[in-house]
Protein backbone atom coordinates (compact mmCIF):
# COMPACT_ATOMS: atom_id res chain seq x y z
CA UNK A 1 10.34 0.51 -22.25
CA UNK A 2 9.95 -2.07 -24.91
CA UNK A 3 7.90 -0.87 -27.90
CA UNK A 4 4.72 -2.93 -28.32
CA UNK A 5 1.64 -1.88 -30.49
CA UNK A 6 -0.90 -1.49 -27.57
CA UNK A 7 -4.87 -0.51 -27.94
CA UNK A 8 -6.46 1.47 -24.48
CA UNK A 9 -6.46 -1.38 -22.01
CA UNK A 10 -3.70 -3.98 -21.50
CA UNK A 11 -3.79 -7.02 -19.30
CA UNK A 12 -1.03 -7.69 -16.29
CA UNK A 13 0.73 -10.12 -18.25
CA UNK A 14 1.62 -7.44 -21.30
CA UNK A 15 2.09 -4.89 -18.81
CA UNK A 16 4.98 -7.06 -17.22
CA UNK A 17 6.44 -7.22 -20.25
CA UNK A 18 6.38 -3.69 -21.40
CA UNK A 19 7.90 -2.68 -17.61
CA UNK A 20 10.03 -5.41 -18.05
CA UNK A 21 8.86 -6.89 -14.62
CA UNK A 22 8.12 -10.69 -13.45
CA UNK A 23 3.69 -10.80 -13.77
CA UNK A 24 4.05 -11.52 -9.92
CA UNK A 25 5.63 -8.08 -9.33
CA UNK A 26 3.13 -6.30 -11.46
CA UNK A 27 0.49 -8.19 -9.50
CA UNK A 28 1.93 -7.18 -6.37
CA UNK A 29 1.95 -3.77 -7.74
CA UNK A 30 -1.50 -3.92 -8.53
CA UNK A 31 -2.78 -5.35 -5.27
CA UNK A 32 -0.47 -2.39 -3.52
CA UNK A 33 -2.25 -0.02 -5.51
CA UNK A 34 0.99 0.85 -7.18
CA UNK A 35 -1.11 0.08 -10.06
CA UNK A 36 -4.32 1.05 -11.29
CA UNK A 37 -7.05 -1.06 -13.14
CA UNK A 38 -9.12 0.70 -15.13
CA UNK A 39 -11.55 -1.92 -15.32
CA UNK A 40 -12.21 -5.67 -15.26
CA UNK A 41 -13.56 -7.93 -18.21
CA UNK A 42 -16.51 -9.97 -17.02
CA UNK A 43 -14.15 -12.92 -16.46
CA UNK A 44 -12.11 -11.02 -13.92
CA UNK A 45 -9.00 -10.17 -15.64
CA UNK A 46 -7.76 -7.08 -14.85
CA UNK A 47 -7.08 -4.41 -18.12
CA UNK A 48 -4.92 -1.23 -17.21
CA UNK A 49 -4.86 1.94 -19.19
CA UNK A 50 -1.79 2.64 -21.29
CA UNK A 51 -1.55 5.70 -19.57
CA UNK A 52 -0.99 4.01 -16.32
CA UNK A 53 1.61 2.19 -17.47
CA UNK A 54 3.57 5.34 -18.72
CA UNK A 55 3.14 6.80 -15.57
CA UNK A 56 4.65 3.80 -13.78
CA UNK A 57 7.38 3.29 -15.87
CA UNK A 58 8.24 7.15 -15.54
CA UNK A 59 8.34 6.31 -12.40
CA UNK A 60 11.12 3.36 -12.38
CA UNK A 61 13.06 5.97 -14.59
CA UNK A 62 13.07 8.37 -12.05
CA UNK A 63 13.70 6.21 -9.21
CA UNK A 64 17.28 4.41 -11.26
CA UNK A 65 18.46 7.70 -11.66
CA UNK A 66 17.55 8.66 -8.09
CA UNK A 67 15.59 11.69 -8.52
C-alpha cells in the first residue's frame, strides 16, 4: 500500500491509487459491492472510509499469497 496522508473519507480516484488499481477496477469494485461507500457528496461522488480500504487491500494481500 502506498502511504498517503488520508482524512475519513476518500474518493475512487485516491482509492485507486492507494490499492494501486486502474479507477475503472475500483469502480467495478464498487458497483460489485466489493467496495463500500460510506456516503455520497451532494454532487454524487462517491467517498469511502479509510477503513474500507484497509480491509480491501488486506484482502489483495491475502489473495497473492493464496491464503
Amino acid at each position: 500500500m502506498k502511504c498517503v496522508v488520508m482524512t475519513d473519507y476518500i474518493g475512487p480516484t485516491k482509492a485507486a491509487a492507494i490499492l494501486d488499481l486502474h479507477i475503472t477496477t475500483v469502480r467495478r469494485m464498487i458497483t460489485a459491492g466489493r467496495l463500500s461507500v460510506h456516503h455520497r457528496t451532494p454532487g454524487g461522488h462517491a467517498r469511502i472510509a479509510v477503513s474500507e480500504i484497509q480491509r480491501v487491500y488486506a484482502d489483495m494481500q491475502g489473495l497473492s499469497r493464496g491464503v
